[in-house]
C-alpha atoms as a PDB file:
ATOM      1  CA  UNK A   1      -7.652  -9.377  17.279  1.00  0.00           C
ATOM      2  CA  UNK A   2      -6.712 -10.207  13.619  1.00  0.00           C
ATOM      3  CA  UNK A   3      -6.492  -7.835  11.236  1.00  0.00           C
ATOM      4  CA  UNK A   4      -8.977  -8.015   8.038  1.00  0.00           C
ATOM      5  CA  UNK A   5      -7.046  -7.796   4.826  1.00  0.00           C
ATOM      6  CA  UNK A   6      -9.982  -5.702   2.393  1.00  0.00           C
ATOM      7  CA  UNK A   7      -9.705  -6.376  -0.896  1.00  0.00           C
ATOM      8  CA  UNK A   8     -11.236  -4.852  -4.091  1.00  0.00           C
ATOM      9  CA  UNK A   9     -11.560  -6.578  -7.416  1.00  0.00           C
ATOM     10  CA  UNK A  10     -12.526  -4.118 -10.420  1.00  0.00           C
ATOM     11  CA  UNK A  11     -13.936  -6.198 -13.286  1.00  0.00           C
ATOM     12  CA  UNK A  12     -16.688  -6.083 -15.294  1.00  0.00           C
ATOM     13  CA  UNK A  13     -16.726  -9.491 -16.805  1.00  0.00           C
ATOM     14  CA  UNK A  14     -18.940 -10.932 -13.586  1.00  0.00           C
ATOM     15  CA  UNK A  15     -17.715 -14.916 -14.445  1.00  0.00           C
ATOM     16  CA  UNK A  16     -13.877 -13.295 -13.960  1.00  0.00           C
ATOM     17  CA  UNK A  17     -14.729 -11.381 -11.084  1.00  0.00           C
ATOM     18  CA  UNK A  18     -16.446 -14.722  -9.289  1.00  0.00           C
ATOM     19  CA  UNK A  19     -13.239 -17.095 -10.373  1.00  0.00           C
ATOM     20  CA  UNK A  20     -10.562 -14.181  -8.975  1.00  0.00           C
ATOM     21  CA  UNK A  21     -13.012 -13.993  -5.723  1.00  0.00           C
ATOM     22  CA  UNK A  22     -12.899 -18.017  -5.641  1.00  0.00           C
ATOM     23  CA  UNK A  23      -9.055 -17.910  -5.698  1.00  0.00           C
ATOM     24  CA  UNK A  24      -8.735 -15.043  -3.111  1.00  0.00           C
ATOM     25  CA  UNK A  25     -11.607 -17.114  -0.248  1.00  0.00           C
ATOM     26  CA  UNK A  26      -9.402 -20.459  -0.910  1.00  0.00           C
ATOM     27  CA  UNK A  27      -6.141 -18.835  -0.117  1.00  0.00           C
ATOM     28  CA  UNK A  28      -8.309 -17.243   2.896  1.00  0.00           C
ATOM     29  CA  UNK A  29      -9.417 -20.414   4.097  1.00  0.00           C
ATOM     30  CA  UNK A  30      -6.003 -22.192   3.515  1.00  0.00           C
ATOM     31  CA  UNK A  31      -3.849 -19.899   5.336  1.00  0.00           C
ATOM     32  CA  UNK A  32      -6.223 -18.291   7.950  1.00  0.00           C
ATOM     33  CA  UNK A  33      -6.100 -15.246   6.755  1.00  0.00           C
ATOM     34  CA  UNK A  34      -9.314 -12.811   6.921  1.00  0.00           C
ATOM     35  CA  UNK A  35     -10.285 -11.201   3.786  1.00  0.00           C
ATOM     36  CA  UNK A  36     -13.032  -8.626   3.270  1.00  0.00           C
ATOM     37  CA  UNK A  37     -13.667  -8.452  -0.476  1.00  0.00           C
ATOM     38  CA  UNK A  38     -15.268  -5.487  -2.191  1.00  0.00           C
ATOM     39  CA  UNK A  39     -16.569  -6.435  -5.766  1.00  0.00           C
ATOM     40  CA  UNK A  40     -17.060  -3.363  -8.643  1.00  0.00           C
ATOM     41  CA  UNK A  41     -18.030  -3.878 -12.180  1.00  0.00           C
ATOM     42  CA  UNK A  42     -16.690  -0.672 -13.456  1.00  0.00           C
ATOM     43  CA  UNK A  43     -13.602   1.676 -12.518  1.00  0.00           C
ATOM     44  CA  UNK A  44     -15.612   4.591 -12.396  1.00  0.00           C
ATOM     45  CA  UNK A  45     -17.668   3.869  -9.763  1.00  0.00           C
ATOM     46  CA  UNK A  46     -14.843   2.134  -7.399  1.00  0.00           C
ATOM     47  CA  UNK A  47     -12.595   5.711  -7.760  1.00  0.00           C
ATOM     48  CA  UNK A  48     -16.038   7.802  -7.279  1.00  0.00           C
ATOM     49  CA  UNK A  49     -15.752   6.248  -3.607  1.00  0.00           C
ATOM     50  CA  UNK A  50     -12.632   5.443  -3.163  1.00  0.00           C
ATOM     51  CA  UNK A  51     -10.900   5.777   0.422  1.00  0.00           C
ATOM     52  CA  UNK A  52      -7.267   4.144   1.202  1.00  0.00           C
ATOM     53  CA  UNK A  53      -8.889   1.096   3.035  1.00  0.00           C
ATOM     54  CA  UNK A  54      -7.483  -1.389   0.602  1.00  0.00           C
ATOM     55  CA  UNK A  55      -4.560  -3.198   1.324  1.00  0.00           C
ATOM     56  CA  UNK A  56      -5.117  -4.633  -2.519  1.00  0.00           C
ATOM     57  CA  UNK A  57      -6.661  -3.968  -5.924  1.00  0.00           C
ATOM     58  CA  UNK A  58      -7.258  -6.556  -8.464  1.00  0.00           C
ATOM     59  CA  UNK A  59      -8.030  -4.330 -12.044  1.00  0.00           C
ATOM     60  CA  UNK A  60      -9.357  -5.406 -15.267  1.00  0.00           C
ATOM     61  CA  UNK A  61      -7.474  -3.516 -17.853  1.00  0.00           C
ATOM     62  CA  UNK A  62      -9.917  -3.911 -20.650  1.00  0.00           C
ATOM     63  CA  UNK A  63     -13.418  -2.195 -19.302  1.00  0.00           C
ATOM     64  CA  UNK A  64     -15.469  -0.381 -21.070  1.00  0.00           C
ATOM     65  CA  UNK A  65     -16.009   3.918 -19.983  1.00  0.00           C
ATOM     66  CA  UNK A  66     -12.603   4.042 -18.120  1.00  0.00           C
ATOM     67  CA  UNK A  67      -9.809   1.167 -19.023  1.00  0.00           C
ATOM     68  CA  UNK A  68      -7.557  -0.142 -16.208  1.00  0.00           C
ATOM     69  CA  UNK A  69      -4.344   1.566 -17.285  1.00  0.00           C
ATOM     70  CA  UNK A  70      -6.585   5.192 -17.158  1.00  0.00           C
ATOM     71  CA  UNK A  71      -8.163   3.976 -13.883  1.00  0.00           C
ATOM     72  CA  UNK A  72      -4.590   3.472 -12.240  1.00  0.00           C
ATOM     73  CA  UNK A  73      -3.732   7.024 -12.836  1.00  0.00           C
ATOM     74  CA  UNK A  74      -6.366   7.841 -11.405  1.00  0.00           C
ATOM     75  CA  UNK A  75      -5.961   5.471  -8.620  1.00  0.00           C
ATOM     76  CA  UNK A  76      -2.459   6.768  -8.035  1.00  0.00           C
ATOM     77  CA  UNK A  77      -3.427  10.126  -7.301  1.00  0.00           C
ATOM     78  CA  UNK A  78      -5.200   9.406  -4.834  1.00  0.00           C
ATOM     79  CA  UNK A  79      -3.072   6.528  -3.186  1.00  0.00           C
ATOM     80  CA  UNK A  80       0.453   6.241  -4.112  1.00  0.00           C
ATOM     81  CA  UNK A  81       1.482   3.186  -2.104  1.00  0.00           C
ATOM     82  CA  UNK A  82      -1.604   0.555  -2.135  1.00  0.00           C
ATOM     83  CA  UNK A  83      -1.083  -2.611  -4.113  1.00  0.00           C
ATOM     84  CA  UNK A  84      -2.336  -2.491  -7.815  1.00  0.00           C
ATOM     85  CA  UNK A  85      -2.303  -5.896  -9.629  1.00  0.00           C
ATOM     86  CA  UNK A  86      -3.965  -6.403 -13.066  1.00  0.00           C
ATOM     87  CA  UNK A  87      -5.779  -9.099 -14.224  1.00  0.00           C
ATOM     88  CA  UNK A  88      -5.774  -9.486 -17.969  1.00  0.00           C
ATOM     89  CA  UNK A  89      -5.816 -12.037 -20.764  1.00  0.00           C
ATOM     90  CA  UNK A  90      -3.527 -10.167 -22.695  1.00  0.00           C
ATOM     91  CA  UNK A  91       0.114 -10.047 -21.306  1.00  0.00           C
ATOM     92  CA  UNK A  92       1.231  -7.466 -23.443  1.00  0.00           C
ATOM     93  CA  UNK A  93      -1.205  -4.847 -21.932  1.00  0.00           C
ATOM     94  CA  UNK A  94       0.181  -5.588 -18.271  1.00  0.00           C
ATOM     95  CA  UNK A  95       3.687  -4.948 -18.607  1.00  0.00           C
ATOM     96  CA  UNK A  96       2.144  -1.294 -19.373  1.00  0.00           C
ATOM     97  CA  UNK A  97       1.591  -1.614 -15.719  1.00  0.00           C
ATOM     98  CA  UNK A  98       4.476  -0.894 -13.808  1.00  0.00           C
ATOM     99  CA  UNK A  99       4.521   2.641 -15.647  1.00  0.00           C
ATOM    100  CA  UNK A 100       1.680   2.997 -12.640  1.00  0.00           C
ATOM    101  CA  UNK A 101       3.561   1.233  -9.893  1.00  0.00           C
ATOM    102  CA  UNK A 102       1.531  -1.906 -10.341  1.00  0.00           C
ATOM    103  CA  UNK A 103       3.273  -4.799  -8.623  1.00  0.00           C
ATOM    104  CA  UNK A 104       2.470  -7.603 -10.963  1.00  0.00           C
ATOM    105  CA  UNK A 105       0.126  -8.727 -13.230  1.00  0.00           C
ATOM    106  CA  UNK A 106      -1.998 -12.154 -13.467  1.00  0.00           C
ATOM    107  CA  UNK A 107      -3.600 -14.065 -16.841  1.00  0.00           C
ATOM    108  CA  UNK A 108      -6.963 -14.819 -17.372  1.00  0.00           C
ATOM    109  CA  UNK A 109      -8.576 -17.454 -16.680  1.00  0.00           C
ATOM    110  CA  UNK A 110      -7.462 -17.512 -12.699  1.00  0.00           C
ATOM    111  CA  UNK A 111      -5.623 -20.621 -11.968  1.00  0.00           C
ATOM    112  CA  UNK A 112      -5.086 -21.493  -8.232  1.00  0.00           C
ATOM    113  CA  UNK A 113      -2.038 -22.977  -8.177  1.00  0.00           C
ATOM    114  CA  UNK A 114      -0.266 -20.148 -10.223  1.00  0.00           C
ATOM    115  CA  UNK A 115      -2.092 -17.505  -7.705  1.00  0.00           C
ATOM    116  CA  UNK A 116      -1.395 -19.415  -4.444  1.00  0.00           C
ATOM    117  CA  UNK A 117       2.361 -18.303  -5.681  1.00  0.00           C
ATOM    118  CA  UNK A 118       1.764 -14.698  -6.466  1.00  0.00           C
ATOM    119  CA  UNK A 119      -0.502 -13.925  -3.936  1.00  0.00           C
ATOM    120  CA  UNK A 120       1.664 -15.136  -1.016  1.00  0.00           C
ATOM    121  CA  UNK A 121       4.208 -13.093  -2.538  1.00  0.00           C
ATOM    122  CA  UNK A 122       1.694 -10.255  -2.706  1.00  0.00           C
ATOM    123  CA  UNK A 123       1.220 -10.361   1.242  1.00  0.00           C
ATOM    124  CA  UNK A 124       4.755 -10.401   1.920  1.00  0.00           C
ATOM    125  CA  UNK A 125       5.443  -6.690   0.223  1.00  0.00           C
ATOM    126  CA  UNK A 126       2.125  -5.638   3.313  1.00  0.00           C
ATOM    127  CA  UNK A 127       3.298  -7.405   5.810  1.00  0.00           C
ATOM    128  CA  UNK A 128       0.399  -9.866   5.833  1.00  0.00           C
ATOM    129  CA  UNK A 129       2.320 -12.865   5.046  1.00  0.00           C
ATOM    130  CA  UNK A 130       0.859 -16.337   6.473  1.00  0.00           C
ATOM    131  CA  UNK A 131       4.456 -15.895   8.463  1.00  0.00           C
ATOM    132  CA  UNK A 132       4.559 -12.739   9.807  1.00  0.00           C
ATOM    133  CA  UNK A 133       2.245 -10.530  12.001  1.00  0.00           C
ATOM    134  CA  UNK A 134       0.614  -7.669  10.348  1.00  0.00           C
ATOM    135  CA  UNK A 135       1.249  -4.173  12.649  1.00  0.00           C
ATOM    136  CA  UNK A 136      -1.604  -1.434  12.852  1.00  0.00           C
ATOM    137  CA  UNK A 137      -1.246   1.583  14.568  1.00  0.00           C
ATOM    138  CA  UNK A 138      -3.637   2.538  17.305  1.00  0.00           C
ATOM    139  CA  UNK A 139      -4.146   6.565  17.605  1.00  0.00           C
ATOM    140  CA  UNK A 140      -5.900   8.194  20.321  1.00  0.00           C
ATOM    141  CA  UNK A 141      -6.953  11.767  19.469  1.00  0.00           C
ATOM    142  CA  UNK A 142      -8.765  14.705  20.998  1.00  0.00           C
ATOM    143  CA  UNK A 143     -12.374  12.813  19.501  1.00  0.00           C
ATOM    144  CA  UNK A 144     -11.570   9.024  20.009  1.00  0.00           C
ATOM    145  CA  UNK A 145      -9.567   6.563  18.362  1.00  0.00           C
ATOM    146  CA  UNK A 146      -8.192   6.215  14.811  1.00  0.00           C
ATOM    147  CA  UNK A 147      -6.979   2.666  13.642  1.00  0.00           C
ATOM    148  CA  UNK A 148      -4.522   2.704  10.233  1.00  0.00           C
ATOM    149  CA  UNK A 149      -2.253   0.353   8.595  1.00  0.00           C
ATOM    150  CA  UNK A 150       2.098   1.555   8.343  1.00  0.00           C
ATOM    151  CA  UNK A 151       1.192   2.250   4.226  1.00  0.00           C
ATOM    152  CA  UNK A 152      -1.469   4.686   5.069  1.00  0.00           C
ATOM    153  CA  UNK A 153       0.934   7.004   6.687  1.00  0.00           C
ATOM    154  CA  UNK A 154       3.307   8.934   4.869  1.00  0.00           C
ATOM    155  CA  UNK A 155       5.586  10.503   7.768  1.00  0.00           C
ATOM    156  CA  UNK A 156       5.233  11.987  10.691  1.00  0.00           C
ATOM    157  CA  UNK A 157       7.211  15.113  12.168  1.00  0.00           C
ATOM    158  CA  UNK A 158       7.666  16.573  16.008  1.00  0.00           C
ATOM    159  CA  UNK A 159       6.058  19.568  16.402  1.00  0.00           C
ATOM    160  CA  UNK A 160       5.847  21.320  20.167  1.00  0.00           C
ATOM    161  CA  UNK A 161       6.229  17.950  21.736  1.00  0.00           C
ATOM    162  CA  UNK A 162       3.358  16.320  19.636  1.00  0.00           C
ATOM    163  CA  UNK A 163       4.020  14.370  16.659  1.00  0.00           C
ATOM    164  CA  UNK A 164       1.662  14.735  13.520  1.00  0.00           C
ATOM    165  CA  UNK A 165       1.002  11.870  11.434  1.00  0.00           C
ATOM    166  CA  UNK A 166       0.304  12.824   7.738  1.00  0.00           C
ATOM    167  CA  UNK A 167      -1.807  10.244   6.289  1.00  0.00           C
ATOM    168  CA  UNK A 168      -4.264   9.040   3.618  1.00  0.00           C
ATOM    169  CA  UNK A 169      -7.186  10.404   5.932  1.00  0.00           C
ATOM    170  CA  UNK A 170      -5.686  13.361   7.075  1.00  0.00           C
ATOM    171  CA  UNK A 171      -3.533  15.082   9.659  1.00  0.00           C
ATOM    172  CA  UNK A 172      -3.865  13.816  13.533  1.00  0.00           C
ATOM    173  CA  UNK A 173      -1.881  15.305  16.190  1.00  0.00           C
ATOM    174  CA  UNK A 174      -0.971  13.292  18.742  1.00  0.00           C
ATOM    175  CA  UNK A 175       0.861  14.209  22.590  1.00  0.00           C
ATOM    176  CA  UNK A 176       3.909  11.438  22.370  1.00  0.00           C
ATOM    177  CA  UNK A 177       8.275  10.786  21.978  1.00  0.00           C
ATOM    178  CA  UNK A 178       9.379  10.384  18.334  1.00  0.00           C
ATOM    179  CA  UNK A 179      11.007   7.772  19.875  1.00  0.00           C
ATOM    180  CA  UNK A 180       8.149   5.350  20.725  1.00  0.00           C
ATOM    181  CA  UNK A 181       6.992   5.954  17.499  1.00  0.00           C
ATOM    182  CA  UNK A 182       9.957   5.246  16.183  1.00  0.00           C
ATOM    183  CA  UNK A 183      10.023   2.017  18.244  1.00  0.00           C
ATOM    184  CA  UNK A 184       6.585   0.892  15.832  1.00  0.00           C
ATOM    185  CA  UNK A 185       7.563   1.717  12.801  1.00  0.00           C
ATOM    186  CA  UNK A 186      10.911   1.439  12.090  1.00  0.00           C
ATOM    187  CA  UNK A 187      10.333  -2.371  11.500  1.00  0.00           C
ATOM    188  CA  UNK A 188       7.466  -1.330   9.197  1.00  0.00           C
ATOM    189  CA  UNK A 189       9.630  -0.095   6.521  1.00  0.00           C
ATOM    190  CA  UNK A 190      10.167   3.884   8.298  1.00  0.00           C
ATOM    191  CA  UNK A 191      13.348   5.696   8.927  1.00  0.00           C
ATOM    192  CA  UNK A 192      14.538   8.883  10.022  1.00  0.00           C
ATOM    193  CA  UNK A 193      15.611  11.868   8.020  1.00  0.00           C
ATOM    194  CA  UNK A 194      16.570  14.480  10.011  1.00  0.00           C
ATOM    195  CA  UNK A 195      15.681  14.400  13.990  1.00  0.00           C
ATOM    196  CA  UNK A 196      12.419  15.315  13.791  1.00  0.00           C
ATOM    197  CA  UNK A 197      10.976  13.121  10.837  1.00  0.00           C
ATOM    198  CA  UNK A 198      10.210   9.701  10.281  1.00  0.00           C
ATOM    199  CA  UNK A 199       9.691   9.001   6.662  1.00  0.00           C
ATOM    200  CA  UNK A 200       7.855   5.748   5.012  1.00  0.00           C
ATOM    201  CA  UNK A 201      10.025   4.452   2.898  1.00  0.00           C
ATOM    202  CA  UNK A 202       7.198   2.900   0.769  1.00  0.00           C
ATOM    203  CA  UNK A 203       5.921   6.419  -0.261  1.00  0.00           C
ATOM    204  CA  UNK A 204       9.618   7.905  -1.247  1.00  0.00           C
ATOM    205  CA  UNK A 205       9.283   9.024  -5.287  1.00  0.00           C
ATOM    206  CA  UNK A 206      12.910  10.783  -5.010  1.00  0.00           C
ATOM    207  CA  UNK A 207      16.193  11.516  -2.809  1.00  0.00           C
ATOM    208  CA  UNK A 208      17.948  14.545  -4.366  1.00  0.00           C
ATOM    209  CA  UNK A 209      20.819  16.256  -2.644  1.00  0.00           C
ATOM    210  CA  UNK A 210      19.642  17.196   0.691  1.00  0.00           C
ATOM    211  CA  UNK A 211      16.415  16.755   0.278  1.00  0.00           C
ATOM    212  CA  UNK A 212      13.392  13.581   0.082  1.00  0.00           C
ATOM    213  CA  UNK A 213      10.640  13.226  -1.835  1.00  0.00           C
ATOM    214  CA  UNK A 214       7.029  11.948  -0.394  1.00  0.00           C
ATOM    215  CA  UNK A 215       4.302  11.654  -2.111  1.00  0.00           C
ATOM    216  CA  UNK A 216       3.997  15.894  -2.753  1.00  0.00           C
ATOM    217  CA  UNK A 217       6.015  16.630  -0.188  1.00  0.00           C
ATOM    218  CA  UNK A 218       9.549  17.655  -0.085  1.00  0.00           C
ATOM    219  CA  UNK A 219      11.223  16.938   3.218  1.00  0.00           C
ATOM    220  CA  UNK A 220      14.804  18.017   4.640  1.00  0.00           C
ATOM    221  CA  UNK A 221      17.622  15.381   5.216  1.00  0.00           C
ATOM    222  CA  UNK A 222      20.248  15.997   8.004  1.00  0.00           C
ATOM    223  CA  UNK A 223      23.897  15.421   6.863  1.00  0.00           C
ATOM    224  CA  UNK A 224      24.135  13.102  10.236  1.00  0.00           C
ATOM    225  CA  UNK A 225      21.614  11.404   8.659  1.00  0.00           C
ATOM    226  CA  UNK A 226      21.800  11.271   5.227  1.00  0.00           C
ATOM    227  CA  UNK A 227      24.007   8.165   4.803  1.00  0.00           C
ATOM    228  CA  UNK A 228      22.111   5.777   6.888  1.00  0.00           C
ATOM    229  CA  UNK A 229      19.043   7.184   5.292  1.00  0.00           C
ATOM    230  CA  UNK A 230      20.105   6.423   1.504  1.00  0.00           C
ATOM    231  CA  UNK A 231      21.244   2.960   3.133  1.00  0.00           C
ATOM    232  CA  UNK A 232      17.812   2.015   4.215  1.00  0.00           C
ATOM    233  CA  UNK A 233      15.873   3.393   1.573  1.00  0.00           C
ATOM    234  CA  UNK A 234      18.079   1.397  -0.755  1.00  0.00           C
ATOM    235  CA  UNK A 235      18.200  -1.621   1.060  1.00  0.00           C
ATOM    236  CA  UNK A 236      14.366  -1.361   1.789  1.00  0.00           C
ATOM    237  CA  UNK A 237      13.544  -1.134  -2.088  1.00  0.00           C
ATOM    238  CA  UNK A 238      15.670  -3.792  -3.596  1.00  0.00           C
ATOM    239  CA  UNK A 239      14.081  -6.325  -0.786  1.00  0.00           C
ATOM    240  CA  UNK A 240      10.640  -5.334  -2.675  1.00  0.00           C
ATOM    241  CA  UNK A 241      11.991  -6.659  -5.882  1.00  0.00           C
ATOM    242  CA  UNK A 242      12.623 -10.249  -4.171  1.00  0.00           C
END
């Protein structure tokens, strides 16, 4: 079953909006890659409901009632890892964006051949290249199933022979070895530090001393594992920047 890649463009100009959703649907039918787009014509309204089901925002930064720079801190208080790019006619206003982790920035008007570059490179910081196979996670709890993607999960920790996931939608609790889930998502950009904690990488805002930073957490690092933890959480961020 292929995963859908959901998308949400925030723009109010609705000729902008139509030649971004153009772009996105022609890359879709290019590569064979499923897209669910989600259209919103003010940034208001898209935070109101927002969930972390995105595995990519396209923002206007010049709306009227909330601006795109305001929206993204916003945004990043409620997701800290999903990709934010902005969409702008005025380059000088975008480079404000990495101050919100926003991974790029494209000029209006949308030209295809400039986004078939940008956009590939987009998918390849998800894992949802046209190369490589995306990797969900599969949970079965007390009530049924829950289906997320590697970003949505922050880290998970052994508890009395259960391992909790702490996610974007909450805790689940889950009877299984840190070591089979180690065995997913290790190649997903996860790594271990201390015994009983598997950290994403991706949501890492600090390593100080003995200790880890994610998202508000602040989790413990084992000296047997500190080294090859800095090492992967090194090596793991400057392969973003490629």
């Amino acid at each position: 079953m292929k995963i859908v890649l959901k998308i949400a463009i925030v723009e109010d100009e609705n000729a902008s909006a139509e030649l971004l959703e153009q772009n996105i649907r022609q890359y879709s039918a290019e590569f064979q890659i499923p897209v669910e787009i989600h259209l919103f014509t003010n940034a208001i309204a898209f935070l109101d409901q927002y969930s972390a089901q995105y595995g990519m925002i396209f923002m206007d930064i010049m709306m009227p009632m909330l601006n795109g720079m305001d929206a993204a801190h916003a945004l990043r208080e409620k997701d800290s890892a999903v990709l934010l790019i902005f969409v702008t006619s005025m380059q000088q206003y975008a480079i404000q964006g990495y101050e919100v982790g926003a991974t790029d920035f494209i000029v209006k008007p949308v030209k295809y051949p400039q986004f078939k570059l940008k956009f590939t490179r987009f998918l390849s910081k998800i894992q949802f290249s046209p190369s490589r196979k995306s990797t969900d996670v599969l949970l079965k709890t007390e009530s049924g199933y829950v289906r997320l993607l590697p970003r949505q999960i922050s880290y998970v920790e052994v508890r009395a022979h259960h391992c909790i996931y702490h996610t974007d939608l909450g805790e689940f609790r889950i009877y299984q070895t840190m070591k089979s889930v180690a065995q997913q998502l290790e190649p997903c950009g996860f790594a271990k530090c201390n015994n009983y904690l598997l950290v994403n990488l991706m949501r890492i805002t600090k390593i100080s001393g003995m200790e880890v930073v994610v998202g508000k957490e602040t989790l413990p690092i084992s000296h047997p594992r500190k080294n090859e933890f800095i090492a992967r959480f090194v090596e793991f961020t400057e392969s973003k920047k490629k």
